[in-house]
Protein backbone atom coordinates (compact mmCIF):
# COMPACT_ATOMS: atom_id res chain seq x y z
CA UNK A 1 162.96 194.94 276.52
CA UNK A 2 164.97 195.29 279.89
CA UNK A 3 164.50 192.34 282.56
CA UNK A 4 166.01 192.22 285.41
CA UNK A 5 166.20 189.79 288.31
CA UNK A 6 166.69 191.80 291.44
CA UNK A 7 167.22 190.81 295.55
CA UNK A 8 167.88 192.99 298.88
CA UNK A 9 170.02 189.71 299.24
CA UNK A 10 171.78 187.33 297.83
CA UNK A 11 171.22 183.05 297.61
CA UNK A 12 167.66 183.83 296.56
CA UNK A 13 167.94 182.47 292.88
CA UNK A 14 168.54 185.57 290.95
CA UNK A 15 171.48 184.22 288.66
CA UNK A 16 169.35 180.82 288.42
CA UNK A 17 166.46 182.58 287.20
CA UNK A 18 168.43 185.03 285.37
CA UNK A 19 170.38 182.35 283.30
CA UNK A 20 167.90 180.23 282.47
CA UNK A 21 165.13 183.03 281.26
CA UNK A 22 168.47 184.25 278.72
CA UNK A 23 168.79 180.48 276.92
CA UNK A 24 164.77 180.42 277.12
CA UNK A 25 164.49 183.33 274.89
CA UNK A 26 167.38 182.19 273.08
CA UNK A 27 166.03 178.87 272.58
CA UNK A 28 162.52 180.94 271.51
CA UNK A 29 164.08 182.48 268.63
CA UNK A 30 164.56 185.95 270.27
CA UNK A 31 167.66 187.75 270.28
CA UNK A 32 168.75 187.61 273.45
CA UNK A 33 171.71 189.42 276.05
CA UNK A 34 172.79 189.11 279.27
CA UNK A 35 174.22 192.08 281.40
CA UNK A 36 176.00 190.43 284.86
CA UNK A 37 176.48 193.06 287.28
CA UNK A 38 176.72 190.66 290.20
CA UNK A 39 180.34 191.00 291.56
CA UNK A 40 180.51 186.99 291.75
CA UNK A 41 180.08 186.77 288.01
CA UNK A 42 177.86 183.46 287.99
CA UNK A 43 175.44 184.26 285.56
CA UNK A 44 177.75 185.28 282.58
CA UNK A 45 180.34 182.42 283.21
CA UNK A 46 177.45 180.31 283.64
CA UNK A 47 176.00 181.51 280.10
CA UNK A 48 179.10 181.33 278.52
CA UNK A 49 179.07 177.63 279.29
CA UNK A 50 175.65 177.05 278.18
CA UNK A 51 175.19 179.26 275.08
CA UNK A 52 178.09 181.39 273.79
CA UNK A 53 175.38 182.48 271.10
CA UNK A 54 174.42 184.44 273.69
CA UNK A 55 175.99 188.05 274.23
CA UNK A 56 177.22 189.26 277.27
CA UNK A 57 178.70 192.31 279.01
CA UNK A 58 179.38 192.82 282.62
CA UNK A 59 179.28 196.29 284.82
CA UNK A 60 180.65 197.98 287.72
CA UNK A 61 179.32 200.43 288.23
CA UNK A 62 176.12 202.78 286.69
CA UNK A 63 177.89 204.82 283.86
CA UNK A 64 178.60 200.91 283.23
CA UNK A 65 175.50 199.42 283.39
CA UNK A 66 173.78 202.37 281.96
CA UNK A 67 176.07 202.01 278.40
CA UNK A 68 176.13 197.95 278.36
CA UNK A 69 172.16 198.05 278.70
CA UNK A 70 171.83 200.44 275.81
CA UNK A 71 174.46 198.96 273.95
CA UNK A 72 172.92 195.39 274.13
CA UNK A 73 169.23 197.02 273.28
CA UNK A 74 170.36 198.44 270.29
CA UNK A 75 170.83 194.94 268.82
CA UNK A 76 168.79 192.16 270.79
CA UNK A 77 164.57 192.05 271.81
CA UNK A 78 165.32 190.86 275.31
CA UNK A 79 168.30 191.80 277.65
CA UNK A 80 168.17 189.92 280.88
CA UNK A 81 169.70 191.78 283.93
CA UNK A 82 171.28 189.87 286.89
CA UNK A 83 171.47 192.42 289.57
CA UNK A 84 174.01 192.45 292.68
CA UNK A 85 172.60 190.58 296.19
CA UNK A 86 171.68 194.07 297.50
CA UNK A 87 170.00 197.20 296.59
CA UNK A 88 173.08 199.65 296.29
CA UNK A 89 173.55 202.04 293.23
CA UNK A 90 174.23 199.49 290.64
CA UNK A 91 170.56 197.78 291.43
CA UNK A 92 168.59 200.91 291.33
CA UNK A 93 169.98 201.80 288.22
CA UNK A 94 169.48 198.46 286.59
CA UNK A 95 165.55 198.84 288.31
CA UNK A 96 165.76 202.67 286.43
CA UNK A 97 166.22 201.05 283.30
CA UNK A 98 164.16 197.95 283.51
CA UNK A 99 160.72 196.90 281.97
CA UNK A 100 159.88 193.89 284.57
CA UNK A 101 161.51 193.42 287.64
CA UNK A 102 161.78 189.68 289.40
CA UNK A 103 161.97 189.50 292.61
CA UNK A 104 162.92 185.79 293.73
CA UNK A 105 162.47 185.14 297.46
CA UNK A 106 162.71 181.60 299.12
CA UNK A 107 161.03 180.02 302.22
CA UNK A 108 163.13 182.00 305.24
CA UNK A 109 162.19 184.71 306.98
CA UNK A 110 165.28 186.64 306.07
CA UNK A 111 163.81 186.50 302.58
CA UNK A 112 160.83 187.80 303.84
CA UNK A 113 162.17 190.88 305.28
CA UNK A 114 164.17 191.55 302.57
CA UNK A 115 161.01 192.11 300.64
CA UNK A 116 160.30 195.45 302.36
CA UNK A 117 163.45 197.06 301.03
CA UNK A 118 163.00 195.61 297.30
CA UNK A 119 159.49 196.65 297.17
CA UNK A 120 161.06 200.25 298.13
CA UNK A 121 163.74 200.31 295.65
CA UNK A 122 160.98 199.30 293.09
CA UNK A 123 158.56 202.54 293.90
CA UNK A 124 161.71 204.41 293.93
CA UNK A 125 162.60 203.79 290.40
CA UNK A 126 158.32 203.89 289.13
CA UNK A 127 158.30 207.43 290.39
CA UNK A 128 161.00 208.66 288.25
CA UNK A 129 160.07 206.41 285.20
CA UNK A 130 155.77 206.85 285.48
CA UNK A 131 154.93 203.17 286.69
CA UNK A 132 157.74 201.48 284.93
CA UNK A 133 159.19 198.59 285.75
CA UNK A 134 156.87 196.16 286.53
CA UNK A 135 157.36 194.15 289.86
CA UNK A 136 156.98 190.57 290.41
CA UNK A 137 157.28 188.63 293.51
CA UNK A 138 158.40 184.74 292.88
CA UNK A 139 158.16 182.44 294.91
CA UNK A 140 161.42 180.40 294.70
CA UNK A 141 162.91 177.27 296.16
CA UNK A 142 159.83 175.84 297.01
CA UNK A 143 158.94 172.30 298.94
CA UNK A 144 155.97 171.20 298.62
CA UNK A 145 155.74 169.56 302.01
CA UNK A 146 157.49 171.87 303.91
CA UNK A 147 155.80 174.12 306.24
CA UNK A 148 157.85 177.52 305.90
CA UNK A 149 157.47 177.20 302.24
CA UNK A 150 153.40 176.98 302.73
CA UNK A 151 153.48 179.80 305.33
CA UNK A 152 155.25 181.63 302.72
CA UNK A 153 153.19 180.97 299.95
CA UNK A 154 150.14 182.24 302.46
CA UNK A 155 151.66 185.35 303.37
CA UNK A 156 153.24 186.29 300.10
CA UNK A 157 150.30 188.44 298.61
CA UNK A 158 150.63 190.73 301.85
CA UNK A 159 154.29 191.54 301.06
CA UNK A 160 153.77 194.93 298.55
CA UNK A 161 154.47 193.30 295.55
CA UNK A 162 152.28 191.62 292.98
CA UNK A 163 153.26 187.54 293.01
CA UNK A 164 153.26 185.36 290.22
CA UNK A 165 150.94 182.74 290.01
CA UNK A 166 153.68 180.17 288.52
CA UNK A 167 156.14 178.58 291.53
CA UNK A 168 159.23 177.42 291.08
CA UNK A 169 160.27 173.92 293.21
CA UNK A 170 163.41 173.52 295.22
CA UNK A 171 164.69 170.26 292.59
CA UNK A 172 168.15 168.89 292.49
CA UNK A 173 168.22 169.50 288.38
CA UNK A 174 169.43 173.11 289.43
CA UNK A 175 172.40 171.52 291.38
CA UNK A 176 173.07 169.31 288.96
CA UNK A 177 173.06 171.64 285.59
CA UNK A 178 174.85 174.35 287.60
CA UNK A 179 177.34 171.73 287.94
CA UNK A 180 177.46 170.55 283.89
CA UNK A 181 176.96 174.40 282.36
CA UNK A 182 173.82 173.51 280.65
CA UNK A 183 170.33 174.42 281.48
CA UNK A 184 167.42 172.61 282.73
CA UNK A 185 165.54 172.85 279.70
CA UNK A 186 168.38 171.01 277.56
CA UNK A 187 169.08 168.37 280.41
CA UNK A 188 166.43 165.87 278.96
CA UNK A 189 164.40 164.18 281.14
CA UNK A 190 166.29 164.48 284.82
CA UNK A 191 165.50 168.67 284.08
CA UNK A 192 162.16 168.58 282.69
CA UNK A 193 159.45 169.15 285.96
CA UNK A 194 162.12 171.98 286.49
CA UNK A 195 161.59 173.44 283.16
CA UNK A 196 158.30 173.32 283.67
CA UNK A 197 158.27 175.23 286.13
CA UNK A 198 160.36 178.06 284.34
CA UNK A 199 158.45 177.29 281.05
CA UNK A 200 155.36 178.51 282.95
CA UNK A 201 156.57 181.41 285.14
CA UNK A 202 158.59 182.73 281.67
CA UNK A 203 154.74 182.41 280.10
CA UNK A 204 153.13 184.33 282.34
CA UNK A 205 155.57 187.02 282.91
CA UNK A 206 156.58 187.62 279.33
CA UNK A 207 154.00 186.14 277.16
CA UNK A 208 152.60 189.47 276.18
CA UNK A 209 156.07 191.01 275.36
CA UNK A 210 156.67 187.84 273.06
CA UNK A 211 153.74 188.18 271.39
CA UNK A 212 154.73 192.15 270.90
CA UNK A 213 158.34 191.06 269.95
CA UNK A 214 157.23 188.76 267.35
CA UNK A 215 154.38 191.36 265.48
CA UNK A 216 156.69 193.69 265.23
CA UNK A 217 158.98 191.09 263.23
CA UNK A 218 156.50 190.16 261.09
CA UNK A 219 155.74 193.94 260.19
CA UNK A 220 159.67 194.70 259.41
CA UNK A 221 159.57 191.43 257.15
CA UNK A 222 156.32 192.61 255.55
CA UNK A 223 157.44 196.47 255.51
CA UNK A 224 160.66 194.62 253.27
């Protein structure tokens, strides 16, 4: 399965979200990959920091991203795609090959706007592939006192997109484990309200494609 975490823009959490749902999977038992096509590289050094069990490839350009992603599926249930700040070539094709999209967006109204031309992009690539990927809206970055982020949080199920249920909190445990290589969900108890909020947004949007995953494991066992 091909996820990718995709943005009109950049600062809006992709490689966050994208690093952390590759060691989740990893840390679920599920053979997991990453494929980095963001120019700044911060999700793949990042994972190589946390997990090194963790495979990784990096693209350029299409013909790249089009082998690494079929490369990596040959091998692993979940590759996780971190997708350039932008919607250029290298995006569409990653939203082309992709089973669920993520769309992070935080509390500005830059974010906001930038929705319009994601949610494009998205129909763009469902035409050619009959409905496929999947889009979800997340809200990202959140404060729970602060009025943009409530305004946001309003207005989000007007945007185009379908939006997940599970939020994810602006919390300084994202500085912090950016800063140490390591993961919210191994940084004990100064990361754990921030990996519950992933634990439950990972849940919702995947829980049906783990169960999936993990029948058809039990078959090939059985089938041996």
């Amino acid at each position: 399965m091909m996820i990718v975490c995709a943005n009109s823009k950049g600062g809006v959490g992709k490689s966050t979200i994208a690093t952390h749902l590759a060691v989740w999977l990893f840390d679920q038992g599920f053979r997991t990959a990453l494929l980095d096509t963001d120019k700044q590289r911060s999700s793949s050094e990042w994972i190589a920091e946390a997990e090194p069990g963790i495979a990784v490839r990096v693209a350029d350009t299409p013909e790249e991203c089009l082998a690494g992603t079929r490369e990596l599926a040959q091998h692993h249930d979940f590759v996780v795609g971190d997708a350039p700040g932008g919607l250029e070539d290298l995006s569409r094709t990653l939203l082309i090959l992709a089973d669920l999209a993520i769309f992070p967006i935080s509390p500005s109204i830059l974010d906001v706007r930038s929705v319009a031309g994601a949610t494009q992009v998205l129909r763009y690539a469902q035409g050619i592939n009959g409905g496929r990927p999947e889009g979800r809206l997340v809200l990202n970055k959140m404060k729970t006192r602060d009025t943009i982020s409530q305004e946001l949080k309003a207005s989000a199920p007007r945007l185009g997109l379908l939006v997940a249920a599970s939020i994810i909190r602006d919390l300084q445990a994202y500085r912090d484990v950016a800063q140490q290589g390591t993961v919210v969900g191994r940084f004990g108890r100064k990361g754990a309200q921030a990996a519950a909020d992933l634990e439950g947004l990972f849940l919702e949007l995947l829980g049906p494609f783990m169960a999936q995953k993990q029948m058809q494991r039990r078959r090939a066992v059985d089938d041996q």
